[in-house]
PDB file of N, CA and C in Angstrom:
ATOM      1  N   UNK A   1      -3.206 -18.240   5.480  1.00  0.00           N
ATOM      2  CA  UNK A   1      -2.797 -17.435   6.601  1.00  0.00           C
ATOM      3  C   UNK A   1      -2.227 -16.096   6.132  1.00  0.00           C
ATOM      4  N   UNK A   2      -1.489 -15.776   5.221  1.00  0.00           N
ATOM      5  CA  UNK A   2      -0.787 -14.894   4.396  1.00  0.00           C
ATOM      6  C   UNK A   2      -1.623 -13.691   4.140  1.00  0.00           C
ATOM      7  N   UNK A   3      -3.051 -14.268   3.255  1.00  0.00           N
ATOM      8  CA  UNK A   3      -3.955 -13.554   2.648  1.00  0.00           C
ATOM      9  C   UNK A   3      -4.811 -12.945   3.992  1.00  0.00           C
ATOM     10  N   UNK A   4      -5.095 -13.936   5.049  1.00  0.00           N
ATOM     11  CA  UNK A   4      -6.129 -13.246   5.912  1.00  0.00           C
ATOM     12  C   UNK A   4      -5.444 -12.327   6.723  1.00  0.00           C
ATOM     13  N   UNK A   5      -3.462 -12.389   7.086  1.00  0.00           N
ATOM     14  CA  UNK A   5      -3.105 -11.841   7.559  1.00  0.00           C
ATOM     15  C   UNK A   5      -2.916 -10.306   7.025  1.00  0.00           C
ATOM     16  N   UNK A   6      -2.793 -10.526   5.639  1.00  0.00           N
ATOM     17  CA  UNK A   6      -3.022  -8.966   4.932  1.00  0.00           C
ATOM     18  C   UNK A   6      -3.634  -8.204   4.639  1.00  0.00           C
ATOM     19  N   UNK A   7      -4.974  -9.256   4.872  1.00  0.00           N
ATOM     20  CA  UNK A   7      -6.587  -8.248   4.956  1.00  0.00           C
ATOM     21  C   UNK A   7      -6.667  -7.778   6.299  1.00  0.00           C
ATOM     22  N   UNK A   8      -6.275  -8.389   7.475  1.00  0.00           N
ATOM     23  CA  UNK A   8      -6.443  -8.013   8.589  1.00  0.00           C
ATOM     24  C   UNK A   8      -5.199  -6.818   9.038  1.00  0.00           C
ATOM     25  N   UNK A   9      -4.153  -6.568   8.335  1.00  0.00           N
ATOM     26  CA  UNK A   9      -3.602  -5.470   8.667  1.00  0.00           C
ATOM     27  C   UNK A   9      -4.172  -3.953   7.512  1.00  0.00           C
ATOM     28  N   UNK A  10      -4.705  -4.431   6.943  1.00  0.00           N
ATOM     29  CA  UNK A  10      -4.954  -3.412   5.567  1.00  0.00           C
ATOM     30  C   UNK A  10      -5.863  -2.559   6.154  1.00  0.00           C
ATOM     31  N   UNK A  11      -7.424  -3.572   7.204  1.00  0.00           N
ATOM     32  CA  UNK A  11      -8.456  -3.334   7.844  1.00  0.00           C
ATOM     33  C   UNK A  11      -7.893  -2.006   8.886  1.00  0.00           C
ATOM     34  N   UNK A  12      -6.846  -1.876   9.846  1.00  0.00           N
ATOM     35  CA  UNK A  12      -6.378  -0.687  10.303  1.00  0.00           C
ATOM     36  C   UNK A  12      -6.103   0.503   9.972  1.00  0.00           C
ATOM     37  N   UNK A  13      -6.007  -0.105   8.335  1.00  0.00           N
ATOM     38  CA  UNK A  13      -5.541   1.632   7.300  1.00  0.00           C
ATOM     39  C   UNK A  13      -6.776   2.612   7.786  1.00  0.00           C
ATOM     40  N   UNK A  14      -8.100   2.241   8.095  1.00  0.00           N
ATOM     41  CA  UNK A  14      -9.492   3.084   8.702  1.00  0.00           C
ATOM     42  C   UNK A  14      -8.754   4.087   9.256  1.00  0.00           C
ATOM     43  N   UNK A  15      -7.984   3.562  10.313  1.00  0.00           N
ATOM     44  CA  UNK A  15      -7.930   4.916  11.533  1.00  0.00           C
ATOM     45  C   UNK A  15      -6.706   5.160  11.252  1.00  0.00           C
ATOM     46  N   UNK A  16      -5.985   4.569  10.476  1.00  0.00           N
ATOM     47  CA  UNK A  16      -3.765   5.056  10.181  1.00  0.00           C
ATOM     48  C   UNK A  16      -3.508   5.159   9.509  1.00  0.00           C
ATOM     49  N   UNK A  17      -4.455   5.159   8.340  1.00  0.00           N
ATOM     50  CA  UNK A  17      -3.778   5.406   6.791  1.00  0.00           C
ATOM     51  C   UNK A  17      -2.768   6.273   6.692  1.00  0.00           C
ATOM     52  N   UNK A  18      -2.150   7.436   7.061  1.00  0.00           N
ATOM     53  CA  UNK A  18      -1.362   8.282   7.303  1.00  0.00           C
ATOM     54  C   UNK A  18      -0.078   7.778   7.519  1.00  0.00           C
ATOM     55  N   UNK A  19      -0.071   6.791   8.399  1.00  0.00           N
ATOM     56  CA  UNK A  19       1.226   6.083   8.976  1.00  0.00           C
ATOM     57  C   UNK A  19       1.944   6.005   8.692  1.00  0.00           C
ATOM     58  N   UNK A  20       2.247   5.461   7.196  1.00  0.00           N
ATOM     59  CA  UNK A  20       3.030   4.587   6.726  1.00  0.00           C
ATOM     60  C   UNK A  20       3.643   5.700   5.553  1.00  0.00           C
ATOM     61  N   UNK A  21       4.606   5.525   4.699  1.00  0.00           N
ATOM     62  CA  UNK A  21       5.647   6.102   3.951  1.00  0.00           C
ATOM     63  C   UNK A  21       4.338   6.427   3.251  1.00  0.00           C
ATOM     64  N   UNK A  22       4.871   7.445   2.057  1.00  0.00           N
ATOM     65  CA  UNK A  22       4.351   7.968   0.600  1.00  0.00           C
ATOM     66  C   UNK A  22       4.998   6.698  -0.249  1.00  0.00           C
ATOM     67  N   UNK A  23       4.905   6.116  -1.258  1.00  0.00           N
ATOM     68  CA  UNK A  23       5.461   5.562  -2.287  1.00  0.00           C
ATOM     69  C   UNK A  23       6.126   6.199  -3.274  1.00  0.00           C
ATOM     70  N   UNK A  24       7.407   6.063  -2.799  1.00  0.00           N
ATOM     71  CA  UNK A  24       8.316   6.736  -3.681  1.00  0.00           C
ATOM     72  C   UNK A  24       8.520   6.267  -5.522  1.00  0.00           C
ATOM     73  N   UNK A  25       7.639   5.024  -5.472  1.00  0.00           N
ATOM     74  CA  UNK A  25       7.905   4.490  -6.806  1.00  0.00           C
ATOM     75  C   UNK A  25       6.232   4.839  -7.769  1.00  0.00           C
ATOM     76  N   UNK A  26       5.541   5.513  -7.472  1.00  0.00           N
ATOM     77  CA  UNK A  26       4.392   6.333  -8.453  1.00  0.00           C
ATOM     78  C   UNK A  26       4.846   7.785  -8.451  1.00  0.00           C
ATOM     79  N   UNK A  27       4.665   7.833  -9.643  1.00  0.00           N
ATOM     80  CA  UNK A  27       5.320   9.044 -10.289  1.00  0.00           C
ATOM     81  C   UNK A  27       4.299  10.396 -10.302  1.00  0.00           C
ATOM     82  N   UNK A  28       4.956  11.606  -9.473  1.00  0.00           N
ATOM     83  CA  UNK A  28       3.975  12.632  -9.446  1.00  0.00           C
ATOM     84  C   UNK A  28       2.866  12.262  -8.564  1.00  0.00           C
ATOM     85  N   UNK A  29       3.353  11.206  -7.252  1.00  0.00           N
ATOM     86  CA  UNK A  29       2.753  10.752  -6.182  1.00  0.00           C
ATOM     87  C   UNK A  29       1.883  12.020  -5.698  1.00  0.00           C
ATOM     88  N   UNK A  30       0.870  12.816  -5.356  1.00  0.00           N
ATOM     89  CA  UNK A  30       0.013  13.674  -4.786  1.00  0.00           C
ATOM     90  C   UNK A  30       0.324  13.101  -3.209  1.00  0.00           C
ATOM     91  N   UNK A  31       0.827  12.284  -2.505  1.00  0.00           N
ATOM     92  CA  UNK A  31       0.595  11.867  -1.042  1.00  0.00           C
ATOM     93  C   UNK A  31       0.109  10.969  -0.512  1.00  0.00           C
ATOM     94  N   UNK A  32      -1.348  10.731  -1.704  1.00  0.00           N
ATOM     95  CA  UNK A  32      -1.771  10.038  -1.185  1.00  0.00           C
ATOM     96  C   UNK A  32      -1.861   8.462  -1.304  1.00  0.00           C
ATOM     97  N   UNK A  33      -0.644   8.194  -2.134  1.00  0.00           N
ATOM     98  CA  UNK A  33      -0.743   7.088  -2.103  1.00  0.00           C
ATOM     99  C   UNK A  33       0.547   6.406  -0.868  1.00  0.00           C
ATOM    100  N   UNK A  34       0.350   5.211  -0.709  1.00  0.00           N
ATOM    101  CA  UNK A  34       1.690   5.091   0.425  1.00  0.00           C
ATOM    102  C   UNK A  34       1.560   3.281   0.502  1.00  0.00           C
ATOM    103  N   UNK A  35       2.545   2.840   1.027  1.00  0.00           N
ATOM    104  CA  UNK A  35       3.007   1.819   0.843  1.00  0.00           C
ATOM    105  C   UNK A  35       3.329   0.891   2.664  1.00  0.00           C
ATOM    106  N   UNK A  36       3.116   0.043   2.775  1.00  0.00           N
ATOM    107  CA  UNK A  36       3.843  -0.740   4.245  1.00  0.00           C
ATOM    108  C   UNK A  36       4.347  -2.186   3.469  1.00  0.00           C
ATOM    109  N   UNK A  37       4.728  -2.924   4.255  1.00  0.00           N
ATOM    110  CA  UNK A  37       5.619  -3.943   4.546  1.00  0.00           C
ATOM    111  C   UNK A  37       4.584  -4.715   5.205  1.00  0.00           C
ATOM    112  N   UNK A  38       4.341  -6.095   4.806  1.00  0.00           N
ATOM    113  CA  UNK A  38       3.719  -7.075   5.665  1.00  0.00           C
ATOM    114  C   UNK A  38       4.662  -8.345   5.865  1.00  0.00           C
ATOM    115  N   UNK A  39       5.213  -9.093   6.529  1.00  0.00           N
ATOM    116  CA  UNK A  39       6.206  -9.871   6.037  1.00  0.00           C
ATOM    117  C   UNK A  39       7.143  -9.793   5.148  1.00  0.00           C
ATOM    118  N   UNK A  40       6.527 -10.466   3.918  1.00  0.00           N
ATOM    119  CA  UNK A  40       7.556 -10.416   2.458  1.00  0.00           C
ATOM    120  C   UNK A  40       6.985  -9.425   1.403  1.00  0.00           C
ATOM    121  N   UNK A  41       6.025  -8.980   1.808  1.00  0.00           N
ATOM    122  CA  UNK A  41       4.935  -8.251   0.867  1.00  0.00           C
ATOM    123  C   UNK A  41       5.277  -6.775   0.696  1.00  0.00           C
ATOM    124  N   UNK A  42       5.020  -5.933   0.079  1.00  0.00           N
ATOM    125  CA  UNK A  42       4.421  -4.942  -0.123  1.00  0.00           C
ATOM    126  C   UNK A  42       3.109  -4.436  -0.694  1.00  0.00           C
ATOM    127  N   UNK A  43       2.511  -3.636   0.702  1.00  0.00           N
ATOM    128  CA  UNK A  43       1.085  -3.563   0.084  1.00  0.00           C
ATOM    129  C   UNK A  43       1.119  -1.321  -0.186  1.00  0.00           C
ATOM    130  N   UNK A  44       0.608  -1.763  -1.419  1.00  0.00           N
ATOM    131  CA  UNK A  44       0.438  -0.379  -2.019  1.00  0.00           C
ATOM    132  C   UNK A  44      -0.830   0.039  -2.081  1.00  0.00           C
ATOM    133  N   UNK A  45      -1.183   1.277  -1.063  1.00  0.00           N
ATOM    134  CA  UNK A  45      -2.879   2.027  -1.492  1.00  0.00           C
ATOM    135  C   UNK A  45      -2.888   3.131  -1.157  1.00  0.00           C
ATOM    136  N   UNK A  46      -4.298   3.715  -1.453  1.00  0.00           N
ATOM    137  CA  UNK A  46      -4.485   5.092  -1.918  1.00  0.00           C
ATOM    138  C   UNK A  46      -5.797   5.511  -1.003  1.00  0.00           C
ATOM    139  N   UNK A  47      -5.206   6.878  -0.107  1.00  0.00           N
ATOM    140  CA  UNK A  47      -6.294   7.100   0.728  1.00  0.00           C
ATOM    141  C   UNK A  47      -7.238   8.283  -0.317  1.00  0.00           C
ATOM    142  N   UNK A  48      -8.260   8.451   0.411  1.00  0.00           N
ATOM    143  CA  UNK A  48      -9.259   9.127  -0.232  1.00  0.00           C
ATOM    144  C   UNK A  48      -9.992   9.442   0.956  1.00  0.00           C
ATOM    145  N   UNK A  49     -11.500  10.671   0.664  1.00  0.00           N
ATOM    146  CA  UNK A  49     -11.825  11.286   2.060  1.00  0.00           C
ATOM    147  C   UNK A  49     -12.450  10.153   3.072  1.00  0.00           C
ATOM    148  N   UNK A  50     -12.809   9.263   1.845  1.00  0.00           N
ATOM    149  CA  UNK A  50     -14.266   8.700   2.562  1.00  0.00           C
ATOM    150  C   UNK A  50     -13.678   6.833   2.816  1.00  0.00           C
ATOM    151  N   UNK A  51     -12.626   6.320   2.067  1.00  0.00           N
ATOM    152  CA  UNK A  51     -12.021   5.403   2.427  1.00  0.00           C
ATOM    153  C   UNK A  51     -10.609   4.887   1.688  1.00  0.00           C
ATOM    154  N   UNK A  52     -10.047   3.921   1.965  1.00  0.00           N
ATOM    155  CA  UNK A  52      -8.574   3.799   1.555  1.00  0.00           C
ATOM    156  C   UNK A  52      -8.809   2.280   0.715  1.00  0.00           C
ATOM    157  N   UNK A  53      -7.925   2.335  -0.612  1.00  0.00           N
ATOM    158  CA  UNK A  53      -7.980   1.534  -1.857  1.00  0.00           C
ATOM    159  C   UNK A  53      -6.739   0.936  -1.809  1.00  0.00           C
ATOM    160  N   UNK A  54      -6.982  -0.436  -1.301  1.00  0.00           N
ATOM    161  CA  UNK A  54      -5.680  -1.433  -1.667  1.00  0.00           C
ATOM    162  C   UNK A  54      -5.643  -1.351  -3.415  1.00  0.00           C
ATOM    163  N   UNK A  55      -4.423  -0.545  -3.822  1.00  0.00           N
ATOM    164  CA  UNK A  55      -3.919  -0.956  -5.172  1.00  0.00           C
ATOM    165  C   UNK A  55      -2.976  -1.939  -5.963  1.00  0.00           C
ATOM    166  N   UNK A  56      -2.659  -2.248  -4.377  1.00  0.00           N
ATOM    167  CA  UNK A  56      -1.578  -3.628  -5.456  1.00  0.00           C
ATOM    168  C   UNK A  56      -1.075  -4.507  -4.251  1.00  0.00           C
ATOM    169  N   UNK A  57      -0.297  -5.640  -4.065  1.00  0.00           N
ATOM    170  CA  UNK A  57       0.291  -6.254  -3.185  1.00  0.00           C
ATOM    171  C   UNK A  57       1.681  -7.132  -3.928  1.00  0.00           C
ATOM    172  N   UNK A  58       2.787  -6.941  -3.536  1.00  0.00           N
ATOM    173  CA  UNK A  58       3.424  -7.132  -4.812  1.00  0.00           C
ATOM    174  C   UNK A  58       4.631  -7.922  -3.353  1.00  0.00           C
ATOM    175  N   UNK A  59       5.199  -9.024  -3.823  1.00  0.00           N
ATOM    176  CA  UNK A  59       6.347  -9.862  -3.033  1.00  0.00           C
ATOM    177  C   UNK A  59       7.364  -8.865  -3.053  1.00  0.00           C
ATOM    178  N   UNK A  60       7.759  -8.269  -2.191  1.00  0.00           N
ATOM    179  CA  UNK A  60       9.495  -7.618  -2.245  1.00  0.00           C
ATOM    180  C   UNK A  60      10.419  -8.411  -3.312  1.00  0.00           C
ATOM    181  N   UNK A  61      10.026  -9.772  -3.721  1.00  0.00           N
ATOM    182  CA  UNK A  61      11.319  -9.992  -4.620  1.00  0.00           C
ATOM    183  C   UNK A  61      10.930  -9.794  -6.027  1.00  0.00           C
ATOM    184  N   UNK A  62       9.843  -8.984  -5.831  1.00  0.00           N
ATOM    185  CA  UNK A  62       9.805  -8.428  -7.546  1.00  0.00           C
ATOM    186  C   UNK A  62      10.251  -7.097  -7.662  1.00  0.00           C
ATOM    187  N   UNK A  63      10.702  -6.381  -8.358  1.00  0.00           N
ATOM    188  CA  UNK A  63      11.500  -5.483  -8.628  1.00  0.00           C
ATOM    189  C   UNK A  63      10.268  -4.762  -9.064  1.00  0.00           C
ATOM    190  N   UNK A  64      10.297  -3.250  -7.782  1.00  0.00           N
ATOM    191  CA  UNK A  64       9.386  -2.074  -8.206  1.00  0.00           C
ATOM    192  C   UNK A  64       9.376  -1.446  -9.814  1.00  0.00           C
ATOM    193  N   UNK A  65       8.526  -0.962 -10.337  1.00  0.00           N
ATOM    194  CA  UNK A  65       8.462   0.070 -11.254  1.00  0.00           C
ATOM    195  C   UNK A  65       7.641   1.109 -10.694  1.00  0.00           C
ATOM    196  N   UNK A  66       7.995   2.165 -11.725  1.00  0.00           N
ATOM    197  CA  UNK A  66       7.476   3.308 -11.644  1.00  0.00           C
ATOM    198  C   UNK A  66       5.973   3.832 -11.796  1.00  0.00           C
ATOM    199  N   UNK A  67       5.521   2.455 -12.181  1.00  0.00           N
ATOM    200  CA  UNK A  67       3.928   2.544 -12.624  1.00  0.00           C
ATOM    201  C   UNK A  67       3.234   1.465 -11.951  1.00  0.00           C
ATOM    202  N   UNK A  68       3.788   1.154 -10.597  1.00  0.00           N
ATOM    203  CA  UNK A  68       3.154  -0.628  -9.815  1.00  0.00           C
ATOM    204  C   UNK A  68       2.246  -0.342  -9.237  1.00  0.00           C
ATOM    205  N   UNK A  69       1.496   1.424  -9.242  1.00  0.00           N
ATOM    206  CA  UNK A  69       0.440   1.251  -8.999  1.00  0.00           C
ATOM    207  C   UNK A  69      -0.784   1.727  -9.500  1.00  0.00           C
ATOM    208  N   UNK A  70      -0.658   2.060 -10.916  1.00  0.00           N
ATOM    209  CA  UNK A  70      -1.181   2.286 -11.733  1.00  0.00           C
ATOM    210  C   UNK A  70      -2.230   1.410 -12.581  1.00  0.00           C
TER     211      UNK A  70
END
């Protein structure tokens, strides 16, 4: 349920990628990368012209770095 629920909110990034914060934790962020909240999750991706790249999905109880989406 977890997994289909996070593909099925990721699937909206199409038309909102914009929405959601910049990711303050990639360094020399350009914008375009940005981050939401799914439950317990954090999902980290990267828009581009033509579509948007889930780069990571990481539990809030792991402790960000500066390179989590690298």
């Amino acid at each position: 349920m977890v997994k289909h629920e996070i593909v099925h909110s990721s699937r909206a990034l199409s038309t909102l990628a914009e929405k959601y914060q910049i990711d303050e934790f990639v360094p020399n962020n350009p914008g375009n990368i940005r981050r939401y909240f799914k439950w317990s999750f954090r999902i980290v991706y990267e828009i581009f012209d033509d579509a948007v790249l889930i780069l990571n999905v990481l539990h809030t109880s792991q402790e960000p770095t500066k390179d989590s989406a690298q």
